[in-house]
N, C-alpha and C. Protein backbone atom coordinates (compact mmCIF):
# COMPACT_ATOMS: atom_id res chain seq x y z
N UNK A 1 81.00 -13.71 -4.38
CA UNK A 1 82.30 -13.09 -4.55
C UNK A 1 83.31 -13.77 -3.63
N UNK A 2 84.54 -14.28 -4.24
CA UNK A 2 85.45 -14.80 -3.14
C UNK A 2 86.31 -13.14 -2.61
N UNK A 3 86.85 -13.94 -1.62
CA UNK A 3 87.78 -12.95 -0.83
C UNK A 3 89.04 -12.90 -1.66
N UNK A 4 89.51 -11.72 -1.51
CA UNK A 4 91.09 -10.95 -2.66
C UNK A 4 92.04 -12.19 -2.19
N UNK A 5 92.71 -12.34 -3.50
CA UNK A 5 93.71 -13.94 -3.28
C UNK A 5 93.53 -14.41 -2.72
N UNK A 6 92.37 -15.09 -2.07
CA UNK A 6 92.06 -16.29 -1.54
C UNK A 6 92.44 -16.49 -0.44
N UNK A 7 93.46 -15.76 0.19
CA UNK A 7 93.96 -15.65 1.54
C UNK A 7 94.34 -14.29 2.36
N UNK A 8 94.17 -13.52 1.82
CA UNK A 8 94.43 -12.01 2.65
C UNK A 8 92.79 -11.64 3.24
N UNK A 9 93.72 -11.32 4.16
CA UNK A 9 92.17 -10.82 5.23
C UNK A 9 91.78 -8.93 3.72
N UNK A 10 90.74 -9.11 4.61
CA UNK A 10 90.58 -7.23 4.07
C UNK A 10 91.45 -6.35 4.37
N UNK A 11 91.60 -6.04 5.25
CA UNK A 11 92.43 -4.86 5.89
C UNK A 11 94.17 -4.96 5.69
N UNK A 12 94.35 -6.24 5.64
CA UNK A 12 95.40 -6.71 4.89
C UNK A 12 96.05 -5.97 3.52
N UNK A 13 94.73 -6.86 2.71
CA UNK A 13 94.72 -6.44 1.12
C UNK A 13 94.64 -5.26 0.93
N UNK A 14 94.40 -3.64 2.29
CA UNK A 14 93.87 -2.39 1.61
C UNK A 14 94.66 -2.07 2.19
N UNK A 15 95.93 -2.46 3.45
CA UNK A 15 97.05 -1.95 3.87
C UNK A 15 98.12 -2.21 2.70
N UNK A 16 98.09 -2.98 2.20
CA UNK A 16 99.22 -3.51 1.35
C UNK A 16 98.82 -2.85 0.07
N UNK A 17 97.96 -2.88 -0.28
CA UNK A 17 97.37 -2.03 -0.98
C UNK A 17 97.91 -0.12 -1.44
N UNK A 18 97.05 0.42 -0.03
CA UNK A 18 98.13 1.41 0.31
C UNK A 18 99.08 2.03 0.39
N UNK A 19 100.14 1.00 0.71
CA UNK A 19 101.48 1.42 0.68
C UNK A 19 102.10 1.23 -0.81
N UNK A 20 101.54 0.00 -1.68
CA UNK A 20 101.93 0.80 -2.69
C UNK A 20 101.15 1.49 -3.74
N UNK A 21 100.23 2.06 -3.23
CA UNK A 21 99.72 3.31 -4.25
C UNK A 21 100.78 4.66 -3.57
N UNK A 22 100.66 4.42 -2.26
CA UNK A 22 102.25 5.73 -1.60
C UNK A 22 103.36 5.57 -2.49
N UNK A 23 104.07 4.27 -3.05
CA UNK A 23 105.44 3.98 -3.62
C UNK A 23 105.28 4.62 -5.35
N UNK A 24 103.46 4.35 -5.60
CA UNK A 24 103.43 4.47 -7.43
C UNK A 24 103.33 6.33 -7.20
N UNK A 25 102.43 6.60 -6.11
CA UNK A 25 102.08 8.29 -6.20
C UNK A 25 102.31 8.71 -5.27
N UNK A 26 103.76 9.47 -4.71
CA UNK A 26 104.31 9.59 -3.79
C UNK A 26 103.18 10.71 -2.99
N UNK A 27 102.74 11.70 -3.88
CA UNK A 27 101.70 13.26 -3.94
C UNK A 27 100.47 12.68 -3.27
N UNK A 28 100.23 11.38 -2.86
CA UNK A 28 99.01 11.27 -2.79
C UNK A 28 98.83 10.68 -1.70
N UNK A 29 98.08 11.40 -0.58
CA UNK A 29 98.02 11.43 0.88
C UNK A 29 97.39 10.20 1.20
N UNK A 30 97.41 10.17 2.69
CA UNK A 30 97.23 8.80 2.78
C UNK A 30 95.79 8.46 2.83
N UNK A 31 95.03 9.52 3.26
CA UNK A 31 94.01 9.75 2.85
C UNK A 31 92.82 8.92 2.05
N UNK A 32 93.39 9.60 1.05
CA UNK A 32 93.09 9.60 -0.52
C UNK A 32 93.47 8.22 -0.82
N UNK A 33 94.65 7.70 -0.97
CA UNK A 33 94.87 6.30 -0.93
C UNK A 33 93.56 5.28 -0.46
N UNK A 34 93.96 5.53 0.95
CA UNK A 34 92.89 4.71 1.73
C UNK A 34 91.52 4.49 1.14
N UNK A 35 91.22 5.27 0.91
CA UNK A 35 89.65 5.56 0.11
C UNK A 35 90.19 5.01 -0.94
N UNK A 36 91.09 4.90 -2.41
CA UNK A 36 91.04 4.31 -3.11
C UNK A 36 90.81 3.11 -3.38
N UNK A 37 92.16 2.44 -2.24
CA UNK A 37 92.43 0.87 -1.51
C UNK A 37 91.10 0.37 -1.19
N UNK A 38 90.01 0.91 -0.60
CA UNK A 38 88.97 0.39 -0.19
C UNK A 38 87.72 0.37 -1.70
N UNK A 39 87.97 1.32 -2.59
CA UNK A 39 87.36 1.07 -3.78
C UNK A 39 87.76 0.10 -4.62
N UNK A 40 89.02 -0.05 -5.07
CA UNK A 40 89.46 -0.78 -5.57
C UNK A 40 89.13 -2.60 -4.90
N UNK A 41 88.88 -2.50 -3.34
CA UNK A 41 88.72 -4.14 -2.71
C UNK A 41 87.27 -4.65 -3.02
N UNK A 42 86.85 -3.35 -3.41
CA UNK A 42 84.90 -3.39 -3.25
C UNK A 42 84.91 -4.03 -4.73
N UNK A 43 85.73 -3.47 -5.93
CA UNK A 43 85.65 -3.77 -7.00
C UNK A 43 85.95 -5.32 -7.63
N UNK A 44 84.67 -6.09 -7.60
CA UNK A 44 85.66 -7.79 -7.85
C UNK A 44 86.70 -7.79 -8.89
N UNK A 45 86.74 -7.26 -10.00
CA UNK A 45 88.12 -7.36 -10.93
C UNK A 45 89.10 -7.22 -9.80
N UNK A 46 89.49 -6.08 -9.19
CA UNK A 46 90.67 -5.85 -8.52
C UNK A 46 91.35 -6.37 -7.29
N UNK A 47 89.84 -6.67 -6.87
CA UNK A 47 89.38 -7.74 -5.55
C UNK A 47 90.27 -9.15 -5.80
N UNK A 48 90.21 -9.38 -6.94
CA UNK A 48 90.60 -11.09 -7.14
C UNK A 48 92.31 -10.77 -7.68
N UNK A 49 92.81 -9.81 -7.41
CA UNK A 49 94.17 -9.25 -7.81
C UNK A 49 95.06 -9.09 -6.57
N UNK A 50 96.42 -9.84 -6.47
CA UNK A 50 96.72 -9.39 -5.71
C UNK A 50 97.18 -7.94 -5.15
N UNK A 51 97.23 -6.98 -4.24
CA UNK A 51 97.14 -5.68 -4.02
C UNK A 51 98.19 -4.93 -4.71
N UNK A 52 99.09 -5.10 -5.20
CA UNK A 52 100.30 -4.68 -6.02
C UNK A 52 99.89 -4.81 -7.33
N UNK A 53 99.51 -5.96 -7.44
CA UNK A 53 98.69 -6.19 -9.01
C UNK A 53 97.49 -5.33 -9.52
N UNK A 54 96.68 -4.87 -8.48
CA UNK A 54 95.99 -4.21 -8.47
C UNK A 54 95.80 -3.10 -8.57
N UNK A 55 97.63 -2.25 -8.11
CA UNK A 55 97.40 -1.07 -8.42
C UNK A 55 98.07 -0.95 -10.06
N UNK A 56 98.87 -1.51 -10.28
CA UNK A 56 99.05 -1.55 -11.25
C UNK A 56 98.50 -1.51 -12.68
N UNK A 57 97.59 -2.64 -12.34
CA UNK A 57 96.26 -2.65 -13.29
C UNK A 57 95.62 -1.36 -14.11
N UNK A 58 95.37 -0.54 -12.69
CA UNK A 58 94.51 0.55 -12.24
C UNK A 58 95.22 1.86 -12.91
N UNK A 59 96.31 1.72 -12.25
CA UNK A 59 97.59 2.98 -13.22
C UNK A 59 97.51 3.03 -14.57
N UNK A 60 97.75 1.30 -14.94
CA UNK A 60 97.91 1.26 -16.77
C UNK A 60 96.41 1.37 -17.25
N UNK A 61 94.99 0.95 -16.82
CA UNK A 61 94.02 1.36 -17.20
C UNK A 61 93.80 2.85 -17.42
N UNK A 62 94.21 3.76 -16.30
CA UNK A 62 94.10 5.38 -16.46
C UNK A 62 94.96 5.99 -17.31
N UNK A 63 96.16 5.29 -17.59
CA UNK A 63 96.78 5.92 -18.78
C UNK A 63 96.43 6.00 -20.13
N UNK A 64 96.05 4.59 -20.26
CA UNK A 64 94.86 4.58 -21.25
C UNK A 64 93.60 5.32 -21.75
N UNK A 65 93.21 6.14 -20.87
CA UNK A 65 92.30 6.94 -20.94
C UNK A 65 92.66 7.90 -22.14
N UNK A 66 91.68 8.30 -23.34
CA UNK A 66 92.36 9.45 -24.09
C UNK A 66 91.23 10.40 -23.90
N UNK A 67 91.84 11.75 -23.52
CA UNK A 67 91.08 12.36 -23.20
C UNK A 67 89.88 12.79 -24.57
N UNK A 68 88.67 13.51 -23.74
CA UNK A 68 87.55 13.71 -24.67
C UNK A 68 87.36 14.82 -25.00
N UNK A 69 88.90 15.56 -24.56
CA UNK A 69 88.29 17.24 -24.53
C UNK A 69 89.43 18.00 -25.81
N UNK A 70 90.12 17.15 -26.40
CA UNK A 70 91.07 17.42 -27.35
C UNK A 70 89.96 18.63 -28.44
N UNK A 71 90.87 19.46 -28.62
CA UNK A 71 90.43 20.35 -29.82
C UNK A 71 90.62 20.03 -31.10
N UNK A 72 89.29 19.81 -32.08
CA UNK A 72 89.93 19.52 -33.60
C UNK A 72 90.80 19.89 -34.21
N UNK A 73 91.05 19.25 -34.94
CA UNK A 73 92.11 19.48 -36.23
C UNK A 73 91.80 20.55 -36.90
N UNK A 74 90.95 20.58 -37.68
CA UNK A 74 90.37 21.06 -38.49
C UNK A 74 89.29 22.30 -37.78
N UNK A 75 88.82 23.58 -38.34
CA UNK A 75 87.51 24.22 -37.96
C UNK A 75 86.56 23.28 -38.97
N UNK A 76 85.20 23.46 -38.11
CA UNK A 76 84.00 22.74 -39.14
C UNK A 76 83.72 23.80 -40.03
């Protein structure tokens, strides 16, 4: 596995990281971030992204999500 863009240290990539998952989800402590930032560095897709790119990614992937709990149309 190479290191995130080829030139950011770690702590770098999960500070920068950080601050903008604070700018995309203001609600979301720093906490919680932090722990994300550090999932997301562990993850090589996101790993090889730069940290802005990365959250981004991550946002438009979860929007994508359709949920599985929708109620039919129809009764069976």
């Amino acid at each position: 596995m190479s290191w995130p863009s080829d030139s950011l240290l770690a702590a770098e990539w999960i500070e920068r990281c950080v601050v903008h998952l604070a700018r995309t989800e203001p609600g979301l402590d720093r906490s919680a971030a932090l722990a994300l930032a550090n999932e997301m560095f562990l993850f090589p897709r996101t790993a090889a992204m730069d940290p802005e790119e990365a959250v981004e990614f991550v946002a438009h992937q979860l929007a994508q999500a359709v949920p599985r709990f929708d109620r039919r149309r129809q009764p069976r």
